[in-house]
N, C-alpha and C. Protein backbone atom coordinates (compact mmCIF):
# COMPACT_ATOMS: atom_id res chain seq x y z
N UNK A 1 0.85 -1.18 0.00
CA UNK A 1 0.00 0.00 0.00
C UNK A 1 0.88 1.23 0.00
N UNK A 2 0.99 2.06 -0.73
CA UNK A 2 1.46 3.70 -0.89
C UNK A 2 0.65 4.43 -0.12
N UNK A 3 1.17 5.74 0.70
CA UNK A 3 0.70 6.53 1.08
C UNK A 3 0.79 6.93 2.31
N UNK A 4 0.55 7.95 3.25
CA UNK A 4 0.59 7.80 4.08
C UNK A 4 0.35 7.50 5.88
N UNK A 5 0.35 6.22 5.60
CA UNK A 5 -0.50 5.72 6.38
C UNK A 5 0.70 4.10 6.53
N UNK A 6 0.74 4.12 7.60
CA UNK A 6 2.14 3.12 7.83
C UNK A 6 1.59 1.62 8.03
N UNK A 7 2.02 0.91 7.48
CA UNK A 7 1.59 -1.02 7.53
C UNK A 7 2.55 -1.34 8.40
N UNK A 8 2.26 -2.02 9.13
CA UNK A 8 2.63 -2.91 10.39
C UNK A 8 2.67 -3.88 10.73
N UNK A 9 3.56 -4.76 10.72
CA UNK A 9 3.77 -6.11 10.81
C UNK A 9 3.39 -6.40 11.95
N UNK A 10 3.12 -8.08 12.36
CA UNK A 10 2.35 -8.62 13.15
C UNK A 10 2.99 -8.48 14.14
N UNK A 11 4.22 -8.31 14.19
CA UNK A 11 5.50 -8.25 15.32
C UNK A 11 5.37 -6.95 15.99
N UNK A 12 5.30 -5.88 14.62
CA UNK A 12 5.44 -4.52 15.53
C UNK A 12 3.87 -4.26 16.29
N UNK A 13 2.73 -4.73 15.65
CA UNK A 13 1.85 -4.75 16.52
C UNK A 13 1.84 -5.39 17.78
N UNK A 14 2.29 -6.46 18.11
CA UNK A 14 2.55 -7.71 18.92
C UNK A 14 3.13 -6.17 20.49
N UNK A 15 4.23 -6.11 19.55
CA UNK A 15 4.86 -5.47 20.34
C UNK A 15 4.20 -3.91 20.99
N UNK A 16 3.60 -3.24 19.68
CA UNK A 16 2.86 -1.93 20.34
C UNK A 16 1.15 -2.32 21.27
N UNK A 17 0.93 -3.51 21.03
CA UNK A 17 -0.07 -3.24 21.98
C UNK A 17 -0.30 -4.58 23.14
N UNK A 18 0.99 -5.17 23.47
CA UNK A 18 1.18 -5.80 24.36
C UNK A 18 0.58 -7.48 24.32
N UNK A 19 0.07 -7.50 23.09
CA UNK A 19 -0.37 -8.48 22.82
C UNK A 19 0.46 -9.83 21.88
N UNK A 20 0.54 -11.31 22.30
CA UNK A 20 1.02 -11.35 21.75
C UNK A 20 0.65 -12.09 20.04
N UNK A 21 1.71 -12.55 19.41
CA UNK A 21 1.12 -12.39 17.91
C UNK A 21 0.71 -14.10 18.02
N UNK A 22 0.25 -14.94 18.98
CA UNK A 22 -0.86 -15.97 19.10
C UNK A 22 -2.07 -15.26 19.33
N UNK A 23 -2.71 -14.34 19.96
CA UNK A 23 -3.33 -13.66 20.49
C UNK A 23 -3.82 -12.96 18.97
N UNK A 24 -2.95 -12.07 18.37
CA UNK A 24 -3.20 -11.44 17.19
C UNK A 24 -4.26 -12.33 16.01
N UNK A 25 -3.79 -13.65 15.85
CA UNK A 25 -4.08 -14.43 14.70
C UNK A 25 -5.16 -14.96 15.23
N UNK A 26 -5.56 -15.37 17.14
CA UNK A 26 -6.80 -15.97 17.24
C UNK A 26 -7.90 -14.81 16.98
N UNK A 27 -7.36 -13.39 17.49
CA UNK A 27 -8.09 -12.50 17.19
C UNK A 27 -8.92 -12.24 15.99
N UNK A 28 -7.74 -12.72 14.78
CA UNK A 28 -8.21 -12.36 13.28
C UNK A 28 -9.18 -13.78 13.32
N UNK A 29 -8.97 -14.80 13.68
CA UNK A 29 -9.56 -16.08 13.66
C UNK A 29 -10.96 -15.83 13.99
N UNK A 30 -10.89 -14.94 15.07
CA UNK A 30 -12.02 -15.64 15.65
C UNK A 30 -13.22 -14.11 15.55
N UNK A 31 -12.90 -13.81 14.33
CA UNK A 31 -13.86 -12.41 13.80
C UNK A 31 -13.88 -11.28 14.61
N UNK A 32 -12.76 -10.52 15.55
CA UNK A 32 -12.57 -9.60 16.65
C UNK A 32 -11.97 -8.40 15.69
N UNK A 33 -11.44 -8.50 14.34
CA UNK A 33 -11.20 -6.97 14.18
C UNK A 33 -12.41 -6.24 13.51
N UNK A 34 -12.20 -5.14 13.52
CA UNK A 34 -13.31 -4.36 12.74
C UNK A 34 -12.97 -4.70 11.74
N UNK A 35 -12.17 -4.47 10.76
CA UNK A 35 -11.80 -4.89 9.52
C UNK A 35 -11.22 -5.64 8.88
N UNK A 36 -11.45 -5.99 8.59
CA UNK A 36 -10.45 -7.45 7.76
C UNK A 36 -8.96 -7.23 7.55
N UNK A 37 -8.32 -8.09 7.99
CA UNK A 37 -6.55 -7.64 8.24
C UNK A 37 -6.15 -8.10 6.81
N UNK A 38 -5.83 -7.24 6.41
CA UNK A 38 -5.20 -7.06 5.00
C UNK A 38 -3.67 -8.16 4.92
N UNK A 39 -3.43 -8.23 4.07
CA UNK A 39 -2.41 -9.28 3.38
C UNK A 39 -1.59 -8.87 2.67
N UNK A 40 -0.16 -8.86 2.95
CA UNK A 40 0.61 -8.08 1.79
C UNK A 40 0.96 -8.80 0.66
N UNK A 41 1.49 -8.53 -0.88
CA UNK A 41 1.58 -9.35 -1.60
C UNK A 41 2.38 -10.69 -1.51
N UNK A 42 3.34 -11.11 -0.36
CA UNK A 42 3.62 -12.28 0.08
C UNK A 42 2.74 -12.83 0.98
N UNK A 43 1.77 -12.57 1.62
CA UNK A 43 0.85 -13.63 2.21
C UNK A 43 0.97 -12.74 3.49
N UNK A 44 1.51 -11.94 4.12
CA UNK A 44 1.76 -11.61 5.74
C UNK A 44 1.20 -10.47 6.19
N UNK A 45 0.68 -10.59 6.53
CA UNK A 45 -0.44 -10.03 7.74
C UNK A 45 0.18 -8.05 7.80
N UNK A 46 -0.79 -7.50 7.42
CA UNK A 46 -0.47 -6.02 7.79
C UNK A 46 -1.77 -5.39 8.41
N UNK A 47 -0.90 -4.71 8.64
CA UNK A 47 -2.06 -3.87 10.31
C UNK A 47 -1.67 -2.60 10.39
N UNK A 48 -2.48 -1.49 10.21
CA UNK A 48 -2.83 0.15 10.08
C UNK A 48 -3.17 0.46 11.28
N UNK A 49 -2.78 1.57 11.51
CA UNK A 49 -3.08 2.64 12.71
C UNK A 49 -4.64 2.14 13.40
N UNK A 50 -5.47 2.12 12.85
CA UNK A 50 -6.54 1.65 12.86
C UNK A 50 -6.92 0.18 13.18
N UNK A 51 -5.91 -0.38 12.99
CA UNK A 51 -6.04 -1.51 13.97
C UNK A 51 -5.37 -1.81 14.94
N UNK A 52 -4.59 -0.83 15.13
CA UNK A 52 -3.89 -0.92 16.55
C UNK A 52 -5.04 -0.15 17.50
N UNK A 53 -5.43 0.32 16.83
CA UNK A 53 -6.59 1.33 18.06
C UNK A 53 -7.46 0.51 18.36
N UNK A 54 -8.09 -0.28 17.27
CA UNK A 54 -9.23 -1.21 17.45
C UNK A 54 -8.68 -2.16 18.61
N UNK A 55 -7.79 -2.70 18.22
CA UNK A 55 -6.89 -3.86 19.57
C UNK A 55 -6.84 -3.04 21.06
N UNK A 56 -6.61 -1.76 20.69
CA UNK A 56 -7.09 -1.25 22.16
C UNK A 56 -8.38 -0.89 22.61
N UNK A 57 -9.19 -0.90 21.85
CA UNK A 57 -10.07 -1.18 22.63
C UNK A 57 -10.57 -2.63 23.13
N UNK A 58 -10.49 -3.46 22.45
CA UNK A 58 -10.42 -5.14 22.41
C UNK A 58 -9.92 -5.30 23.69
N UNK A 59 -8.90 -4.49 23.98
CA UNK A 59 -8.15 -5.01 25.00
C UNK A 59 -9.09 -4.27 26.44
N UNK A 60 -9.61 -3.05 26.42
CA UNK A 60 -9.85 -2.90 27.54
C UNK A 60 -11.79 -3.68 27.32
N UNK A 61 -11.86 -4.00 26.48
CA UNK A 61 -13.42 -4.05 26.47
C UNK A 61 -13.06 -5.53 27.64
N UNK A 62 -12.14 -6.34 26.53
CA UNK A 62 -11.86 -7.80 27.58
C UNK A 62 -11.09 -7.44 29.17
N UNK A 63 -10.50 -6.75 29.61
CA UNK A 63 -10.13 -6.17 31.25
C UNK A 63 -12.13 -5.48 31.83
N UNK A 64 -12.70 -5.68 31.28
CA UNK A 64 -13.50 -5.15 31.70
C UNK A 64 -14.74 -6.08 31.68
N UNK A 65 -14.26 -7.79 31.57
CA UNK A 65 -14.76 -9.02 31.31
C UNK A 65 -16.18 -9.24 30.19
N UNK A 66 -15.72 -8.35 29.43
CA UNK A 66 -16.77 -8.31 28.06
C UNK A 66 -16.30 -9.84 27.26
N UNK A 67 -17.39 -10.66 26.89
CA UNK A 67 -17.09 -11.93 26.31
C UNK A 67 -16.55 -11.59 24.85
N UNK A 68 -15.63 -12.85 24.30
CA UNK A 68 -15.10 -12.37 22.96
C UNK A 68 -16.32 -12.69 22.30
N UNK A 69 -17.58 -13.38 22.49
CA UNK A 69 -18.61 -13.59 21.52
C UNK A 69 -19.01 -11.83 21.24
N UNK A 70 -19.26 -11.29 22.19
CA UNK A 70 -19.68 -10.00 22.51
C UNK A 70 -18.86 -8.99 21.80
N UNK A 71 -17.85 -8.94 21.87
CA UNK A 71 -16.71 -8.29 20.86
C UNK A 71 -16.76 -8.60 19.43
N UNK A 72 -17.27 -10.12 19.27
CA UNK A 72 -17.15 -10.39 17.72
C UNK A 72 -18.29 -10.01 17.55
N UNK A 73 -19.34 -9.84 17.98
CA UNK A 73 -20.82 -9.53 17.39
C UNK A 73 -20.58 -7.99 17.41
N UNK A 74 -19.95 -6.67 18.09
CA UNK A 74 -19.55 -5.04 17.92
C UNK A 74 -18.94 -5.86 17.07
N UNK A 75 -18.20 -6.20 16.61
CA UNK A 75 -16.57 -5.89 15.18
C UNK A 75 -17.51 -6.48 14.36
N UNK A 76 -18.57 -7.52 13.94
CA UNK A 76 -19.62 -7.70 12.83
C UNK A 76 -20.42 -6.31 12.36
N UNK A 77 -20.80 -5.82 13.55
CA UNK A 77 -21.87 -4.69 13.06
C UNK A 77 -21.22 -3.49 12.79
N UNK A 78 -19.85 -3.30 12.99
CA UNK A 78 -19.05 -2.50 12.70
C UNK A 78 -18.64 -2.61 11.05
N UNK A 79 -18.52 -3.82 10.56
CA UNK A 79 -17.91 -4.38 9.52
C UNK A 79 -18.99 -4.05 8.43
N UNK A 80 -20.35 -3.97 9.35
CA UNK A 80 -21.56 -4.14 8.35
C UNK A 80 -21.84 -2.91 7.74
N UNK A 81 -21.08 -1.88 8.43
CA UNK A 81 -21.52 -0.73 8.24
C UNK A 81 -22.59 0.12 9.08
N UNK A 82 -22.96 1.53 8.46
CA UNK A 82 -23.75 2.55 8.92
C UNK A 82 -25.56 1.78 8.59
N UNK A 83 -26.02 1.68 10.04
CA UNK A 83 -27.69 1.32 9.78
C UNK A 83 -27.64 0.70 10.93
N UNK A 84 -26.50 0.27 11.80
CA UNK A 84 -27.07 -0.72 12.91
C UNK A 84 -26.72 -0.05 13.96
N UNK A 85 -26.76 1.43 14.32
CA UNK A 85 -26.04 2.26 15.13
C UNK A 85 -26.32 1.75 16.49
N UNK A 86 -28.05 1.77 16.49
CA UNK A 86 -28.70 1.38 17.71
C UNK A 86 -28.49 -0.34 17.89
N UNK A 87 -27.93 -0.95 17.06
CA UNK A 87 -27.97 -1.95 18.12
C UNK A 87 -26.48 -2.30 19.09
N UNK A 88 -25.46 -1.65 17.94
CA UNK A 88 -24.04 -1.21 18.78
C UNK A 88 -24.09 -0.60 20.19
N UNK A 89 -25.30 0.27 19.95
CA UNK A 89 -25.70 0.91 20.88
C UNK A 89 -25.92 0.06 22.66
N UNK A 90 -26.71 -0.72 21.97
CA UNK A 90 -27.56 -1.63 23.03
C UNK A 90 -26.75 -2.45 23.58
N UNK A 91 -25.67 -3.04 22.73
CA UNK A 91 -24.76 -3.78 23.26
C UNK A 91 -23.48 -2.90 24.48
N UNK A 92 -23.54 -2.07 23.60
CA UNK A 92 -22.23 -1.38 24.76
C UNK A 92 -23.24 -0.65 25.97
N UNK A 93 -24.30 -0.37 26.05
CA UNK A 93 -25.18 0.00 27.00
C UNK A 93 -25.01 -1.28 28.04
N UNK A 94 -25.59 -2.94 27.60
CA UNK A 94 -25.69 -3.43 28.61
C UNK A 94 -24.33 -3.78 28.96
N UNK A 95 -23.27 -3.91 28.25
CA UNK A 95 -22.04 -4.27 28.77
C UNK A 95 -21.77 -2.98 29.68
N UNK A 96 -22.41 -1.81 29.87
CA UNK A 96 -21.90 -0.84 30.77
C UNK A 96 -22.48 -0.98 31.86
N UNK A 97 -23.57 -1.29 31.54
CA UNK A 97 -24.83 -2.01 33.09
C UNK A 97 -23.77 -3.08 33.95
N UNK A 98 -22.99 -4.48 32.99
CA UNK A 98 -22.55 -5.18 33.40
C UNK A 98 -21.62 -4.83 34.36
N UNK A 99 -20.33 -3.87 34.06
CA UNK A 99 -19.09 -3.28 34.70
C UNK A 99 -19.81 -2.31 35.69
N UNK A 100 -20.77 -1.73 35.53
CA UNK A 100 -21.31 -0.91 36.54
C UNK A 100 -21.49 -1.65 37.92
N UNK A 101 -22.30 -2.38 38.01
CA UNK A 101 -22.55 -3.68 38.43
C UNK A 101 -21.25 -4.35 39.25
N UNK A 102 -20.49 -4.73 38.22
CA UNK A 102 -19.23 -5.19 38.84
C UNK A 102 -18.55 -4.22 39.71
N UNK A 103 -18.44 -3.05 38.96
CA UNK A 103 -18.09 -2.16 40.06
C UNK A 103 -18.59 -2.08 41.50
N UNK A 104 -20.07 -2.02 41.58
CA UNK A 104 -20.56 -1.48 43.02
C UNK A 104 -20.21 -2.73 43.69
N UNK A 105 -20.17 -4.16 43.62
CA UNK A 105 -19.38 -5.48 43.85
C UNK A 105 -18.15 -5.61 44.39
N UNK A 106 -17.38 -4.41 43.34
CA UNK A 106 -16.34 -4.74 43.93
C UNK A 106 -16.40 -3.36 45.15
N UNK A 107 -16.55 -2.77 44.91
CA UNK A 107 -16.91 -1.30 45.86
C UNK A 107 -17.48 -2.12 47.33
N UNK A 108 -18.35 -2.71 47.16
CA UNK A 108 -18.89 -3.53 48.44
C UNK A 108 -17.52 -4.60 48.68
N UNK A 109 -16.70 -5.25 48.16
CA UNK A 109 -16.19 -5.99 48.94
C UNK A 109 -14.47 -4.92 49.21
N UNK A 110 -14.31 -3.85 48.39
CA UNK A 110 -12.99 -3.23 49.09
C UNK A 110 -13.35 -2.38 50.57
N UNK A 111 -15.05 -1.90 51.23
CA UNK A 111 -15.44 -1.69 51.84
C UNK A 111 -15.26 -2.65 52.76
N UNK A 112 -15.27 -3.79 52.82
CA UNK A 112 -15.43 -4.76 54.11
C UNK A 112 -13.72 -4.96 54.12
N UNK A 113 -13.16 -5.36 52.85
CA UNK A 113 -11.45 -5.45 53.22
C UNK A 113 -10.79 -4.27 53.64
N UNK A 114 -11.27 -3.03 53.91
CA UNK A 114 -10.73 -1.89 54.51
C UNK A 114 -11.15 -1.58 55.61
N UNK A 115 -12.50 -2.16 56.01
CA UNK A 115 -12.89 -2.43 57.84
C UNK A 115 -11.82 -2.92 58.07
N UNK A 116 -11.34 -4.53 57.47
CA UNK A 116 -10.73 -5.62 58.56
C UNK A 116 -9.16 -5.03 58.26
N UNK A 117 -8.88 -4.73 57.37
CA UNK A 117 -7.75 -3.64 57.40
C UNK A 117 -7.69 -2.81 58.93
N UNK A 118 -8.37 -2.43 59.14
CA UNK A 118 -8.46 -0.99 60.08
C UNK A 118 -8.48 -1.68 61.61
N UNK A 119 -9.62 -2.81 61.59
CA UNK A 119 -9.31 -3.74 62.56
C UNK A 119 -8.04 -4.65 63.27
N UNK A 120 -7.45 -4.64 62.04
CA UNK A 120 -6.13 -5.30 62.18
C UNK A 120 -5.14 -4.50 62.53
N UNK A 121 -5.13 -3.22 61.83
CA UNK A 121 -4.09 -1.61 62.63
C UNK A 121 -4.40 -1.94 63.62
N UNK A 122 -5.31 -1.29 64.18
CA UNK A 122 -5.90 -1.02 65.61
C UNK A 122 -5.50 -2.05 66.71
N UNK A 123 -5.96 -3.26 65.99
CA UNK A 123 -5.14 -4.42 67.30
C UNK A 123 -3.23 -4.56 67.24
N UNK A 124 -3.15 -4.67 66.29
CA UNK A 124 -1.61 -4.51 66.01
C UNK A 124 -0.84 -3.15 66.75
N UNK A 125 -1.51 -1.84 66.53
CA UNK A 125 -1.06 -0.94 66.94
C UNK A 125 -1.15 -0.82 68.87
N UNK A 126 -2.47 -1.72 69.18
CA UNK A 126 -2.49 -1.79 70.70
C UNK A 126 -1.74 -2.63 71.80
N UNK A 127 -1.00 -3.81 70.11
CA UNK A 127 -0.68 -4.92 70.62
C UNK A 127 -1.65 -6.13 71.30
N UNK A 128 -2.79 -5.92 70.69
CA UNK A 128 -3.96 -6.91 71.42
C UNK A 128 -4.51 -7.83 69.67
N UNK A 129 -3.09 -8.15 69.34
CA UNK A 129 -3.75 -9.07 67.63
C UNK A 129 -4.16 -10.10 68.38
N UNK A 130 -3.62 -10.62 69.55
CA UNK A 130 -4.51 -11.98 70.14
C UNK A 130 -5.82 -12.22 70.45
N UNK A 131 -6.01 -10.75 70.71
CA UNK A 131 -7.47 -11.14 70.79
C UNK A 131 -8.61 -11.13 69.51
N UNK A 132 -7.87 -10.91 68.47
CA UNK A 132 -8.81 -11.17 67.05
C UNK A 132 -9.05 -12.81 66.95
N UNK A 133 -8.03 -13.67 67.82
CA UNK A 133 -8.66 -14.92 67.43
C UNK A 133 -9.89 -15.49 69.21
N UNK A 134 -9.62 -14.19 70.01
CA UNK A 134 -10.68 -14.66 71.08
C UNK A 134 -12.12 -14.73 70.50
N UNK A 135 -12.96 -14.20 69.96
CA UNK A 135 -13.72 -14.31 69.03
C UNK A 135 -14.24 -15.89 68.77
N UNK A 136 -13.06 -16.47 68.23
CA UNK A 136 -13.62 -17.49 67.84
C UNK A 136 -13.59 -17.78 66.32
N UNK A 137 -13.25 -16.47 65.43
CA UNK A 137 -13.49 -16.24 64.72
C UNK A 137 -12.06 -15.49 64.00
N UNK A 138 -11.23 -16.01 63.33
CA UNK A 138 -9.87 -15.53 63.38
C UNK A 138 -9.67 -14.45 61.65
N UNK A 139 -10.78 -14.13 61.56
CA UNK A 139 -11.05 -13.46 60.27
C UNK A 139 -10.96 -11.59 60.60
């Protein structure tokens, strides 16, 4: 390809977005880019600015436990073009419900590990950690 706009081997992607190039090819495998990864005239895999961005988002959609079915069905309707706005829509809506969700989860359990945190100063600092197991209860 001429112009300017830089092709990128599977390596230098591998390398710019932390992923590695097993990861890259199940990706292309398994219908996760927006666009179809182009082929240079020897057979090898090239990758545009534009798909390094796409891989980042790939990457945080999955840190944010979005299923790859879920990713390949956004990178289909992406692929399909302009007309399916709203259902892109719907999908990244409930995947935001989902992490929302996860969030207040995890919000509720760093709340109880920062009580027993504070519990544990407090006896440590009084020198009375023995009595966290008078209780009965050594938690």
């Amino acid at each position: 390809m001429t112009g300017s706009t830089p092709e990128l081997s599977i390596g230098q992607v591998a390398e710019r977005t932390g992923l590695s190039v097993h990861t890259l090819r199940l990706y292309e495998r398994e219908g996760l880019f927006a666009s179809e990864v182009r082929r240079s005239a020897n057979g090898r895999r090239v990758y545009s600015e534009g798909d390094v961005e796409w891989l980042s988002y790939c990457t945080r959609f999955r840190a944010s436990g979005m299923p790859l079915a879920t990713i390949r069905r956004f990178a289909e309707l992406i692929r399909q073009g302009p007309g399916n706005e709203d259902e892109r829509l719907a999908l990244l809506r409930r995947h935001q419900q989902q992490v929302l969700a996860r969030i207040a989860e995890l919000t509720e359990c760093l709340t109880l590990i920062s009580h027993k945190v504070g519990v544990y100063e407090e006896h440590m600092s009084r020198g009375t950690a023995s009595a966290l197991w008078s209780t009965g209860n050594p938690a």
